[in-house]
Protein backbone atom coordinates (compact mmCIF):
# COMPACT_ATOMS: atom_id res chain seq x y z
CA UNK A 1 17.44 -2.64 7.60
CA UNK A 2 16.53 1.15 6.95
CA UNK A 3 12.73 1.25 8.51
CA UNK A 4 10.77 4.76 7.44
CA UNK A 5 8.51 5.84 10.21
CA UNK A 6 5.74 8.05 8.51
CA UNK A 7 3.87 9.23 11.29
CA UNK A 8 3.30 13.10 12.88
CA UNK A 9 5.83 15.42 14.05
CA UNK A 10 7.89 14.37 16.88
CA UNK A 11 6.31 17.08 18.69
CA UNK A 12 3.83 14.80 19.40
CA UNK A 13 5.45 12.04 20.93
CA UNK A 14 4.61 10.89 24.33
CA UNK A 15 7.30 8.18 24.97
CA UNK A 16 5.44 6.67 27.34
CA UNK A 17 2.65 5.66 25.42
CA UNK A 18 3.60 6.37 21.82
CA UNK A 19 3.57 3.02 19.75
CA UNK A 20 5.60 4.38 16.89
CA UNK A 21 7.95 6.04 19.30
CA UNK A 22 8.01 2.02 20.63
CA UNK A 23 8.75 0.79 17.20
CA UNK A 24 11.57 3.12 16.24
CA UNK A 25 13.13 2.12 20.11
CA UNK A 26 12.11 -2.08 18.87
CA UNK A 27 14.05 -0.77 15.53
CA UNK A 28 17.05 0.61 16.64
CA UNK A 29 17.43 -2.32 19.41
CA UNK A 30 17.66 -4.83 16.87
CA UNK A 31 20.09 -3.26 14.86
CA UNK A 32 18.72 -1.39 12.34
CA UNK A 33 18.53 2.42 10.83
CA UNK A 34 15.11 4.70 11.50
CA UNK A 35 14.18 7.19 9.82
CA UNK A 36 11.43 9.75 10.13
CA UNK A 37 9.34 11.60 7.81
CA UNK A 38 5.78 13.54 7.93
CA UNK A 39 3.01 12.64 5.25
CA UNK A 40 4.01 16.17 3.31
CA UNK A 41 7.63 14.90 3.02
CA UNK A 42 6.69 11.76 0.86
CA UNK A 43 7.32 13.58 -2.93
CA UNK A 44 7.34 11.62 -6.62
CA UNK A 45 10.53 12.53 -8.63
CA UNK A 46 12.50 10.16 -11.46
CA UNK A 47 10.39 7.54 -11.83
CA UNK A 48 10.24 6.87 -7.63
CA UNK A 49 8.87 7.57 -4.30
CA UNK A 50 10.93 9.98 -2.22
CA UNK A 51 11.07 10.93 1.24
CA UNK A 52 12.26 13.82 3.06
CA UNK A 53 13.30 11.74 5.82
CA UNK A 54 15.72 12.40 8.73
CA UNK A 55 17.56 9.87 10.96
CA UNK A 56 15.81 9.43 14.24
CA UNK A 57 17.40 8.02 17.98
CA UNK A 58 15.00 7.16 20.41
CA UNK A 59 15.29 7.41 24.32
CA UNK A 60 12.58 7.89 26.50
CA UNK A 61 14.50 9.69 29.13
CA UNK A 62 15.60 12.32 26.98
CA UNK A 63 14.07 15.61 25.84
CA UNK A 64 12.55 15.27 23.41
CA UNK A 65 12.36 11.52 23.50
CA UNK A 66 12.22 11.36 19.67
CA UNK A 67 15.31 12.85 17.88
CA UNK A 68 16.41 13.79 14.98
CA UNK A 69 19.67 13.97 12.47
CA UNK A 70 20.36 15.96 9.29
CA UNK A 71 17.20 15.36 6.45
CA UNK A 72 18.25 12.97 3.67
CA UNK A 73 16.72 12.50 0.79
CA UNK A 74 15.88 8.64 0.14
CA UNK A 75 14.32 6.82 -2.14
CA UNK A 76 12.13 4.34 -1.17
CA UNK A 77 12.16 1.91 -3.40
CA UNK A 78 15.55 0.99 -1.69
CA UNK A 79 14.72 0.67 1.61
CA UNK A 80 13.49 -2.12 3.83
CA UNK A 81 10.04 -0.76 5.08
CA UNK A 82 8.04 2.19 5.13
CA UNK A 83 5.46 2.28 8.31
CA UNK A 84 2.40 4.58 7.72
CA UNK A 85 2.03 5.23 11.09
CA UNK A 86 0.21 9.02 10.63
CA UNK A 87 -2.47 9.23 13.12
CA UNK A 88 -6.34 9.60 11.66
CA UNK A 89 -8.10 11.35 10.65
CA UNK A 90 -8.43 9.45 7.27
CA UNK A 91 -8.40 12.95 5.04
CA UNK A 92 -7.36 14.54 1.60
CA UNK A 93 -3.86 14.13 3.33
CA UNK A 94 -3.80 10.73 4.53
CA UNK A 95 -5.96 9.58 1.32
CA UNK A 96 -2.76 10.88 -1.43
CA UNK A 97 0.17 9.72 1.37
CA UNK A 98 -1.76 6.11 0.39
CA UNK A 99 -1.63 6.89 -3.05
CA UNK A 100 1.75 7.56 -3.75
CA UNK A 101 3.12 4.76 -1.15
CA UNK A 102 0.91 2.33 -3.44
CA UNK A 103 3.57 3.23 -6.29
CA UNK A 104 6.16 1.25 -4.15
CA UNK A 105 4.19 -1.79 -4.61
CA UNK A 106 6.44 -5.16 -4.99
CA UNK A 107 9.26 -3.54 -4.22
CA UNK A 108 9.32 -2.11 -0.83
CA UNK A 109 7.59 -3.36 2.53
CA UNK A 110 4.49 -0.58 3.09
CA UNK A 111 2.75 -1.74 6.83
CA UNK A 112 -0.18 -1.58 6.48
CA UNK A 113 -0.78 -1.54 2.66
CA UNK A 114 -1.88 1.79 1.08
CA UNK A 115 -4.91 -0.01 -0.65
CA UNK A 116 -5.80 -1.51 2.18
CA UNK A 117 -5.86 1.46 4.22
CA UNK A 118 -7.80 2.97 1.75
CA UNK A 119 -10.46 0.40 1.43
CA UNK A 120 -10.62 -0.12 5.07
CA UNK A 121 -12.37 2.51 7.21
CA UNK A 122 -12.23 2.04 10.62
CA UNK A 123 -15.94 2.27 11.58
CA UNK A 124 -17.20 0.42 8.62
CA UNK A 125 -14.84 -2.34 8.12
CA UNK A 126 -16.46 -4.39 11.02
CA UNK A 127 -19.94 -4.38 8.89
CA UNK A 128 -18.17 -6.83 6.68
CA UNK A 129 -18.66 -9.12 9.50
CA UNK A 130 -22.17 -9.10 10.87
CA UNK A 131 -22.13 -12.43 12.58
CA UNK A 132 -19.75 -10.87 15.89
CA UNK A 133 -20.53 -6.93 15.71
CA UNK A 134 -23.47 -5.59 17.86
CA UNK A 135 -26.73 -4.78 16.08
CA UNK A 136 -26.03 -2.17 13.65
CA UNK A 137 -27.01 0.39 11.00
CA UNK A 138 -25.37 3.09 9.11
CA UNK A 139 -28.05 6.04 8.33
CA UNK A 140 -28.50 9.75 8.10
CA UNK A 141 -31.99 9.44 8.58
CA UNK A 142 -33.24 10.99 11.95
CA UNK A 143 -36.19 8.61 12.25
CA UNK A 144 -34.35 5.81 11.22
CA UNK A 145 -31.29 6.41 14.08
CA UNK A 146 -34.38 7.52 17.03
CA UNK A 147 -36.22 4.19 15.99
CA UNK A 148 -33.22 2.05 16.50
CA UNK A 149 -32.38 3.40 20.09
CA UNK A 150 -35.97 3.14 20.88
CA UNK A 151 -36.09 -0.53 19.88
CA UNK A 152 -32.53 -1.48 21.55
CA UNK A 153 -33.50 0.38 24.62
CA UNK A 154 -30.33 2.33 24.20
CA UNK A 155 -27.57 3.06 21.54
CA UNK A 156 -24.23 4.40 20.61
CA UNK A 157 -23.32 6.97 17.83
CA UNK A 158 -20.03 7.14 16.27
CA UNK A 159 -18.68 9.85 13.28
CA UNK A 160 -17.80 7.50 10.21
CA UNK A 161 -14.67 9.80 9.82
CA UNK A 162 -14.06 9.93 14.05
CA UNK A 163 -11.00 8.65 16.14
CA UNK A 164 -10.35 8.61 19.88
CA UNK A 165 -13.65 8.76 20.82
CA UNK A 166 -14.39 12.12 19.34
CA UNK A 167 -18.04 12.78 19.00
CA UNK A 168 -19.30 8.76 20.00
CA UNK A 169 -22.64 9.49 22.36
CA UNK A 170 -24.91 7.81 24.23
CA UNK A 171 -28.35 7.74 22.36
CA UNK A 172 -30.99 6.77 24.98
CA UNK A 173 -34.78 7.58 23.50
CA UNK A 174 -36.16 9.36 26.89
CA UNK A 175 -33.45 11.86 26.75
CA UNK A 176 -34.82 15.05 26.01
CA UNK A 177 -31.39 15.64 23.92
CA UNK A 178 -31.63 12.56 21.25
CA UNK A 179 -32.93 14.54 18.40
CA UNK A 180 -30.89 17.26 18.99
CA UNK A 181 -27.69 14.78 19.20
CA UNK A 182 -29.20 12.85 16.13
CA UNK A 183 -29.44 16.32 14.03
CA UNK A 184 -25.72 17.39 15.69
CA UNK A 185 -23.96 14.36 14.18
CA UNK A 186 -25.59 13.92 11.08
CA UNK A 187 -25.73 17.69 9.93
CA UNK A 188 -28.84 17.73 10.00
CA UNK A 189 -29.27 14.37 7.37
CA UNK A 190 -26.73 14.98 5.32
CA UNK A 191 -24.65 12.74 7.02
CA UNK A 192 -24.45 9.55 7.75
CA UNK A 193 -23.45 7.98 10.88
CA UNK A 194 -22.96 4.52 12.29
CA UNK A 195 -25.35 3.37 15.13
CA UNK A 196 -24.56 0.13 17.57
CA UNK A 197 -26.64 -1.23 20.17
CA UNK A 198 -25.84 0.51 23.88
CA UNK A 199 -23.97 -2.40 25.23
CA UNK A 200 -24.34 -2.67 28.91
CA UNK A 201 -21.24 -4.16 29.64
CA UNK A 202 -19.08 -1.61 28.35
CA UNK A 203 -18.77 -0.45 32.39
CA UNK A 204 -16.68 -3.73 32.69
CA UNK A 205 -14.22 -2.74 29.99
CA UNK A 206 -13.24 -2.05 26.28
CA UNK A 207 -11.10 -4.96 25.41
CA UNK A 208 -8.49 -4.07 22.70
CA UNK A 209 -6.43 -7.11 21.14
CA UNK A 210 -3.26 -6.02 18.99
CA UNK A 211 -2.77 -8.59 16.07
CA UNK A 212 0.29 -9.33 13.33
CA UNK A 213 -0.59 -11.04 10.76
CA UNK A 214 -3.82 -12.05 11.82
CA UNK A 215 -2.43 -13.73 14.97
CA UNK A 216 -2.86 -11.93 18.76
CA UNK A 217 0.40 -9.89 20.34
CA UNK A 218 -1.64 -9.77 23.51
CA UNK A 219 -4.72 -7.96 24.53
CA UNK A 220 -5.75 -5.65 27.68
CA UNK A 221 -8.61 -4.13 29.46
CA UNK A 222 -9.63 -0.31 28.94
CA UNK A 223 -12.06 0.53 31.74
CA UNK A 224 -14.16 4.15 31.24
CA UNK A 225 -14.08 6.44 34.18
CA UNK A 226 -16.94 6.06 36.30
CA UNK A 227 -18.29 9.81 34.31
CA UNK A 228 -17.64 8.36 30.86
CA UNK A 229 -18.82 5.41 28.85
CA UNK A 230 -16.13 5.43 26.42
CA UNK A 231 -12.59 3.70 27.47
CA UNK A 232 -10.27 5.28 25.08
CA UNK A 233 -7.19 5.91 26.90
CA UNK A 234 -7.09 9.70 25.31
CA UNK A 235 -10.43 10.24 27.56
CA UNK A 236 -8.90 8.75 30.50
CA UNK A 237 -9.79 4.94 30.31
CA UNK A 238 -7.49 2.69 32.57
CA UNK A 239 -6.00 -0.33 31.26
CA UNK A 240 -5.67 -3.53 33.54
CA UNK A 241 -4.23 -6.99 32.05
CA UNK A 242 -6.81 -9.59 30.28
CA UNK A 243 -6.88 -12.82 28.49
CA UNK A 244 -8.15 -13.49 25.23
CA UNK A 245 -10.99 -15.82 25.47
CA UNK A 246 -13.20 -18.37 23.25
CA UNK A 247 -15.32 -15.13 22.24
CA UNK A 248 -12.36 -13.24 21.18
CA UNK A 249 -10.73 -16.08 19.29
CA UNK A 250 -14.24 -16.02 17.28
CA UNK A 251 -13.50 -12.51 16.50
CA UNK A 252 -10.07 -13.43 15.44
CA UNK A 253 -11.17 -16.10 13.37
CA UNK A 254 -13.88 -14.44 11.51
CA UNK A 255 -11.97 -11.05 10.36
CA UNK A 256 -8.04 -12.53 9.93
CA UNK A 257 -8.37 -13.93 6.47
CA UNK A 258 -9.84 -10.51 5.27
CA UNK A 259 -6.80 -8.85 6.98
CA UNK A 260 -4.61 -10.72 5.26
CA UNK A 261 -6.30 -10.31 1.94
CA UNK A 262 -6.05 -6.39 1.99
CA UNK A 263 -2.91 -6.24 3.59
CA UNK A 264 -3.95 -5.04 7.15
CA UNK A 265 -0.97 -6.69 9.30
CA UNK A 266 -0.64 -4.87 12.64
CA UNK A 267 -4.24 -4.12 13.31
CA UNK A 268 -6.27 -2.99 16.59
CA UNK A 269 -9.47 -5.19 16.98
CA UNK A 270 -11.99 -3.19 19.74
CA UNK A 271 -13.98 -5.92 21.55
CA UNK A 272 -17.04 -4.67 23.64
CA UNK A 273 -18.59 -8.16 25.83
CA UNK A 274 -17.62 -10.27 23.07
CA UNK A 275 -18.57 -8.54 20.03
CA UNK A 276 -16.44 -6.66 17.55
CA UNK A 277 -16.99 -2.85 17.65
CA UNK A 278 -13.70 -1.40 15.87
CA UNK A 279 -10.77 -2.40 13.34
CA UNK A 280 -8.33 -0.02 13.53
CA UNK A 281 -5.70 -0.05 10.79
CA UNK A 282 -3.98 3.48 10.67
CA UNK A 283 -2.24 3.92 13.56
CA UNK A 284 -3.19 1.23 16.15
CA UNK A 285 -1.49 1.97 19.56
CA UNK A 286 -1.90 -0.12 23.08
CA UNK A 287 2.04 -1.78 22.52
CA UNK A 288 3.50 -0.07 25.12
CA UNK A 289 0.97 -0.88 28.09
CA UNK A 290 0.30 -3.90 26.60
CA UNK A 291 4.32 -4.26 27.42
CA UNK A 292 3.87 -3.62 30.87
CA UNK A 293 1.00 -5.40 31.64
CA UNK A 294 1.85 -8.35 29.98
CA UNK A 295 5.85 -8.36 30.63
CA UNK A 296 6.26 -9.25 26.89
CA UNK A 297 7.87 -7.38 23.89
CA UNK A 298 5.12 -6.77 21.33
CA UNK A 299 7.21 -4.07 20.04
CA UNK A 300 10.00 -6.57 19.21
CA UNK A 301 7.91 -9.26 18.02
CA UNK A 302 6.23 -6.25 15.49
CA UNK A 303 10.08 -5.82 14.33
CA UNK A 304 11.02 -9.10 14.20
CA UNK A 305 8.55 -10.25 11.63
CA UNK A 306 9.33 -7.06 9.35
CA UNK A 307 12.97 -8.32 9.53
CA UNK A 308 11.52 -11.87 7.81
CA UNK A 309 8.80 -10.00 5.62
CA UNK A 310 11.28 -7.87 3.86
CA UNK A 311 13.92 -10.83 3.56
């Protein structure tokens, strides 16, 4: 198969944690071509979607890890699959990559689906599915976001637009701060912000399960540092082997047939003590420790069921 990787420069690889860099390694070990191309290289000429794309070769040992042959133009609607593995934010940028991928509809493989990814932010996709997310509200309103920490005892603030933990806080109502955070993330009320009960547990772990097709690759265990409450791994969370459990499968149950409606089919669920907290649809990542924690191939499974998707 030729597999496009759309995702950031190569640059930014780190091949030891990269899951696209995994994907193109999954790729090329099963046979097939990669190819790599940024979000700006994706054009519209003849009646098609082009890329300005460029051959890629993986090898973690190298430097850099990620590289890269003589740019080709292709058109996409003759290739396998197109990944849209760009890394959030969700902007203009990432909003018209979407929008021209959704011209190759029925007759190229896009993972996940431009609509989809359009439809489904990360933050607010879990509200479709109050019966396993934490206590939560979505407000600009000052009183409204101090009144709901007061009454919880404690809670957590997250940008509607953020990734990697940028700009989540603590919001605890005898901190002489909270207004001051409250006015910080909202601009002042003009905008809104989502707002989930503090929960306590979160010391124990983040849990984050990797699914395809609505069914679990594996899952693992990101603990916070002991000065931190978030356990993204970009803030220096730990990861440590887990199990998925009767409250995950829940989870699993409850979200996987909207998944599959819109097209989401390698997805990052964030689980905090058993309830849902996150989807994350653009670029999940967690394959490659969930490799070695696990001793499974996630990133092979991941290719293997492109190979029968595009057949």
């Amino acid at each position: 198969m030729d597999i496009v990787v759309v995702m950031d420069g190569p640059e930014t690889v780190d091949p030891t944690t990269d899951t696209s860099f995994a994907l193109v390694v999954a790729a090329l070990e099963r046979g097939h071509r990669a190819w790599h191309c940024e979000a700006t290289d994706i054009e519209w000429f003849d009646g098609t979607v082009w890329a300005r794309a460029r051959p890629a070769d993986a090898d973690e040992a190298a430097s850099p890890p990620l590289r890269l042959g003589t740019e080709t133009r292709l058109d996409l609607a003759r290739v396998d699959v197109v990944l849209i593995r760009t890394d959030p934010p969700f902007d203009s940028a990432y909003l018209h990559l979407t929008l021209l991928l959704d011209l190759l509809a029925g007759r190229t493989l896009v993972v996940n689906n431009p609509r989809g990814l359009r439809d489904a932010n990360e933050k607010l996709y879990a509200c479709r599915f109050p019966e396993v997310i934490p206590d939560t509200i979505v407000t600009s309103d000052s009183d409204h976001l101090l009144t709901f920490a007061r009454d919880h005892g404690a809670a957590v603030l997250k940008p509607i637009a953020g990734h990697g933990g940028r700009g989540v806080m603590a919001l605890r109502p005898d901190d002489d701060n909270a207004p001051s955070i409250v006015d910080t993330l909202t601009e002042r009320g003009r905008v809104p912000v989502v707002a989930q009960r503090f929960l306590q547990n979160v010391v124990a772990g983040d849990k984050r399960i990797l699914l395809l097709d609505g069914e679990p690759l594996g899952a693992m265990l990101r603990i916070p540092t002991s000065s931190d409450f978030r356990a993204n791994i970009c803030v220096g969370g730990s990861t440590t082997a887990c199990e998925i459990d009767a409250a995950d499968r829940r989870i699993i149950d409850a979200v996987a047939p909207a998944l599959h409606a819109d097209g989401l089919h390698f997805v990052g669920l964030d689980v905090v003590d058993g309830h849902l907290t996150e989807v994350n649809v653009t670029s999940p990542t967690g394959i490659q420790q969930l490799r070695r924690l696990s001793g499974s191939r996630p990133d092979i499974e991941v290719i293997r069921w492109l190979e029968r998707r595009a057949a």
